[in-house]
N, C-alpha and C. Protein backbone atom coordinates (compact mmCIF):
# COMPACT_ATOMS: atom_id res chain seq x y z
N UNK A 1 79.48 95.84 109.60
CA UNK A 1 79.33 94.54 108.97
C UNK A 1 78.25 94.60 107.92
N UNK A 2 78.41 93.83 106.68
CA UNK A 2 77.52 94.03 105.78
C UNK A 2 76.34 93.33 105.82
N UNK A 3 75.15 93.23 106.03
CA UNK A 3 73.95 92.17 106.46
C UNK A 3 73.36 92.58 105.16
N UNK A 4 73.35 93.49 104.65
CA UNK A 4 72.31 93.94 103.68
C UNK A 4 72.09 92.87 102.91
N UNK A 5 70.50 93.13 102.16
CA UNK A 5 70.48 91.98 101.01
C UNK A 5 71.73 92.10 99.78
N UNK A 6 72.02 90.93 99.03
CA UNK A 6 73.14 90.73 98.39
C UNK A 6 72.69 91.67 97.10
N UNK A 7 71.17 91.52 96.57
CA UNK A 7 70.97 91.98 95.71
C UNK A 7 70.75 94.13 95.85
N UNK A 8 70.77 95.02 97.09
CA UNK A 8 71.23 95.99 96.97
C UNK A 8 72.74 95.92 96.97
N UNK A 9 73.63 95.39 97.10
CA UNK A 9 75.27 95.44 96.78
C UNK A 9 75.12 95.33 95.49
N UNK A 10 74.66 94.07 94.93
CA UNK A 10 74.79 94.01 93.58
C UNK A 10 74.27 95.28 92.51
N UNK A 11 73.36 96.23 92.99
CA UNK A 11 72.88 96.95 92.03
C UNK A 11 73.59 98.30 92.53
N UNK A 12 74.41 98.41 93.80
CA UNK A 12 74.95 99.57 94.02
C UNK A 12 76.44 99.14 93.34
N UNK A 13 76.62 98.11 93.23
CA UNK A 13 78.07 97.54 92.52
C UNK A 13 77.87 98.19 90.76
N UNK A 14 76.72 97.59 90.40
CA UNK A 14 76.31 97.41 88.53
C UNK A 14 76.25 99.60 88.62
N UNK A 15 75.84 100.18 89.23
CA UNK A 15 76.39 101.40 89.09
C UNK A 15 77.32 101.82 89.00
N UNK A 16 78.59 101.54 90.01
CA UNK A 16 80.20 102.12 90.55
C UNK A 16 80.39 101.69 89.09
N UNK A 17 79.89 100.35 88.45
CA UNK A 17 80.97 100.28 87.28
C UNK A 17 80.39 101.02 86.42
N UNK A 18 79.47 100.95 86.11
CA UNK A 18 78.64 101.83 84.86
C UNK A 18 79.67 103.75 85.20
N UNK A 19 79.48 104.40 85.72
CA UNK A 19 80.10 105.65 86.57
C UNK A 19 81.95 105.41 86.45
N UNK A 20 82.53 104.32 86.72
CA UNK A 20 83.74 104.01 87.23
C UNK A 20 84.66 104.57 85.70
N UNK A 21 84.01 104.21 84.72
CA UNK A 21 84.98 105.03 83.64
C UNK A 21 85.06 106.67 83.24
N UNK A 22 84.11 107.55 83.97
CA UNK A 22 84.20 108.58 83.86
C UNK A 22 85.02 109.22 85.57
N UNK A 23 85.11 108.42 86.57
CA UNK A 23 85.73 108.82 87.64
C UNK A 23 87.41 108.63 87.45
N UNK A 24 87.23 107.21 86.43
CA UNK A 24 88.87 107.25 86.03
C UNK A 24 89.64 108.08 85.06
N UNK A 25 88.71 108.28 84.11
CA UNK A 25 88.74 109.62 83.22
C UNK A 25 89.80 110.94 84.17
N UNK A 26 89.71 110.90 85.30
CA UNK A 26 89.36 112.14 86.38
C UNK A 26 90.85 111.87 87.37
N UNK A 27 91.17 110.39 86.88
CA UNK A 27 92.33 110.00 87.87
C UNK A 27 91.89 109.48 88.97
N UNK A 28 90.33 109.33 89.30
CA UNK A 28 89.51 109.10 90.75
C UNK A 28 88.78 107.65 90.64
N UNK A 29 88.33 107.30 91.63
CA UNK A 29 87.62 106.27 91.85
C UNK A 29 86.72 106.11 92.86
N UNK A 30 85.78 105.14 92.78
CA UNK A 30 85.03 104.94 94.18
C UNK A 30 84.58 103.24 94.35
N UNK A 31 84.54 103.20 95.60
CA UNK A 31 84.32 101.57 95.26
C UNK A 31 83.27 101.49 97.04
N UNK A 32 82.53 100.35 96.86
CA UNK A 32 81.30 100.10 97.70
C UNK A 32 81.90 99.67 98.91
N UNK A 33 81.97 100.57 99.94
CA UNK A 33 83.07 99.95 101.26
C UNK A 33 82.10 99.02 102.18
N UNK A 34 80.65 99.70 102.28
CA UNK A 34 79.44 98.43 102.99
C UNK A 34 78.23 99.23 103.14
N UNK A 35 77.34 97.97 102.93
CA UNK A 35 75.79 98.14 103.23
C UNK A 35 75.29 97.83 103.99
N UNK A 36 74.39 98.46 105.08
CA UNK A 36 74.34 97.96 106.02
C UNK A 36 72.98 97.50 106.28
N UNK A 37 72.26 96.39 106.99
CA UNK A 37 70.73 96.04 107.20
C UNK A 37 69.65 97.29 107.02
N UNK A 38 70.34 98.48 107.40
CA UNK A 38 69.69 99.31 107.62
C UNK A 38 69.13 100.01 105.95
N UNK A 39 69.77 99.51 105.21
CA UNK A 39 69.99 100.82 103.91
C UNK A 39 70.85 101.67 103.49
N UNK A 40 71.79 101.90 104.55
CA UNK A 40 72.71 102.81 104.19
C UNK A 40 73.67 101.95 103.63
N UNK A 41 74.41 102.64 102.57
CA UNK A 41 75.65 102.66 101.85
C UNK A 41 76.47 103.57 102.17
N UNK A 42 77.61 103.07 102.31
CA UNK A 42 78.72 104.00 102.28
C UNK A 42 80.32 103.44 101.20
N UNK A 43 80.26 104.70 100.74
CA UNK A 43 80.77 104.44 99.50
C UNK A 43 82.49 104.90 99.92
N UNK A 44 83.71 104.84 99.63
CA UNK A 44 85.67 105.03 99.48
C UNK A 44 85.38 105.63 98.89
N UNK A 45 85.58 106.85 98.68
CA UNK A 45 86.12 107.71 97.68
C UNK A 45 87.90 107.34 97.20
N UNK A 46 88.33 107.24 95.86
CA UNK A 46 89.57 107.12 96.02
C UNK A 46 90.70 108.21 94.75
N UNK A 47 91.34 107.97 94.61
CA UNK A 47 92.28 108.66 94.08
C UNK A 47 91.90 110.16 93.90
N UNK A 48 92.00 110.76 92.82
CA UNK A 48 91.79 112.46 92.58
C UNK A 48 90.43 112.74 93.41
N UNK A 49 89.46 112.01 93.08
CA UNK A 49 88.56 112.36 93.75
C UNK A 49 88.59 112.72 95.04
N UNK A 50 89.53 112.05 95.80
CA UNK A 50 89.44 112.49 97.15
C UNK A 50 89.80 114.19 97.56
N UNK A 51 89.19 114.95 97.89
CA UNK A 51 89.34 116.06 98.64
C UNK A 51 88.82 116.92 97.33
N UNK A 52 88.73 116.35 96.00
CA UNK A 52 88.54 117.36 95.06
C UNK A 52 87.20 118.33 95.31
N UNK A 53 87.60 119.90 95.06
CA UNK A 53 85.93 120.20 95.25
C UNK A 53 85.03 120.39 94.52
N UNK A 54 85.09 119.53 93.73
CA UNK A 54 84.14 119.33 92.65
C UNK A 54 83.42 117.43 92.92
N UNK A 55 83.53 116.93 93.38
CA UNK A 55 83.57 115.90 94.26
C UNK A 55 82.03 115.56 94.93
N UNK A 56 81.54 116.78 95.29
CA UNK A 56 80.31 117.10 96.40
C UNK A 56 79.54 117.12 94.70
N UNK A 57 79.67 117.63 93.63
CA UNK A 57 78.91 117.63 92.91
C UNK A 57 78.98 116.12 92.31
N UNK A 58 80.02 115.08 91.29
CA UNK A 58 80.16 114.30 91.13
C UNK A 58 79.21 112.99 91.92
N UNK A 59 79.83 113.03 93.17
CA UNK A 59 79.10 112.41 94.09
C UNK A 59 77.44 112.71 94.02
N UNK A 60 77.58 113.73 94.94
CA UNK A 60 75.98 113.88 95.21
C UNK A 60 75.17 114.08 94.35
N UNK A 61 75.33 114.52 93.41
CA UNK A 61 74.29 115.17 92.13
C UNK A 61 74.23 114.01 91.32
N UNK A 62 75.34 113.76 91.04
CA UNK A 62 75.76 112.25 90.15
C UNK A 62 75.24 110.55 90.62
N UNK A 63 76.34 110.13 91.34
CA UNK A 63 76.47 108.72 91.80
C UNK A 63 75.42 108.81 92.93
N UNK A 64 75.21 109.63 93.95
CA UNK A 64 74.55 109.17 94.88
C UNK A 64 72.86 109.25 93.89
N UNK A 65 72.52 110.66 93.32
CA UNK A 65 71.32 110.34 92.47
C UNK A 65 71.26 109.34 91.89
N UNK A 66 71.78 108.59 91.00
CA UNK A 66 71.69 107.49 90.39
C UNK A 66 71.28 106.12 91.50
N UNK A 67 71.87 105.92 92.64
CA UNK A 67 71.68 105.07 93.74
C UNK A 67 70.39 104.92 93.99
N UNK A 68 70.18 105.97 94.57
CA UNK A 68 68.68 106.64 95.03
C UNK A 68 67.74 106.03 94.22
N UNK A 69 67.84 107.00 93.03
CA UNK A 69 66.71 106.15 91.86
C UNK A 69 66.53 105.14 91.21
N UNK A 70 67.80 104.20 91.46
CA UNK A 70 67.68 102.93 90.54
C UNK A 70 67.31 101.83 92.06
N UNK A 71 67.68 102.09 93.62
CA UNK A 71 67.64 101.60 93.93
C UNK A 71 66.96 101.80 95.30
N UNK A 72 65.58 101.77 95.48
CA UNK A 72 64.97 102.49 96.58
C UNK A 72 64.96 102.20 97.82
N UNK A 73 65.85 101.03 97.94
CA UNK A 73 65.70 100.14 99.35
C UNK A 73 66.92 101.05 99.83
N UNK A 74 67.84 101.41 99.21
CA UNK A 74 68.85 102.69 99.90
C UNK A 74 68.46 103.56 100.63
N UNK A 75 68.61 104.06 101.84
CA UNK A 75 68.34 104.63 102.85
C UNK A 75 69.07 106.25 103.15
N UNK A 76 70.25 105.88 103.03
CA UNK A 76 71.49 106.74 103.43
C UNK A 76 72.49 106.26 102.53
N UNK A 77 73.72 107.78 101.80
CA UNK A 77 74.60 107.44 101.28
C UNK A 77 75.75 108.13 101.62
N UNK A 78 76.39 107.46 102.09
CA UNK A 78 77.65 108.45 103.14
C UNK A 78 79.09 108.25 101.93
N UNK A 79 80.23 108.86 102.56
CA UNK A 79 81.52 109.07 102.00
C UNK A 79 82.70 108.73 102.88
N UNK A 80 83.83 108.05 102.29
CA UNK A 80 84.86 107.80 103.50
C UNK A 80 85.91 107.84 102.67
């Protein structure tokens, strides 16, 4: 269930889109599945992206860095 404050969704949201035209570029997508009281995010991976193995870089090096640093109340950033 999502408890988190509205304003970490909102700034993990104002990323996915900022990011979202180079994942579609790719045939892929990702979209914010929930935040939880705790800090953690966990993010859908969707289309090409899914299983791609280039993916772990995209993600982690990419979108999850960007999370991290724009948004410090983030805790944990998982994948589904």
């Amino acid at each position: 269930m999502d408890t988190a404050s509205p304003t970490i969704r909102a700034q993990v949201e104002a990323i996915l889109e900022e990011v979202r035209p180079n994942l579609r570029a790719h045939e892929g997508d990702a979209r914010l599945a929930d935040v939880d009281d705790q800090g953690n995010v966990t993010l859908k991976i969707e289309g090409a992206c899914r299983g791609c193995p280039m993916s772990a870089l995209t993600f982690g090096l990419g979108v999850e860095k960007m999370i991290r640093e724009r948004v410090p109340e983030v805790n944990e950033v998982y994948y589904s």
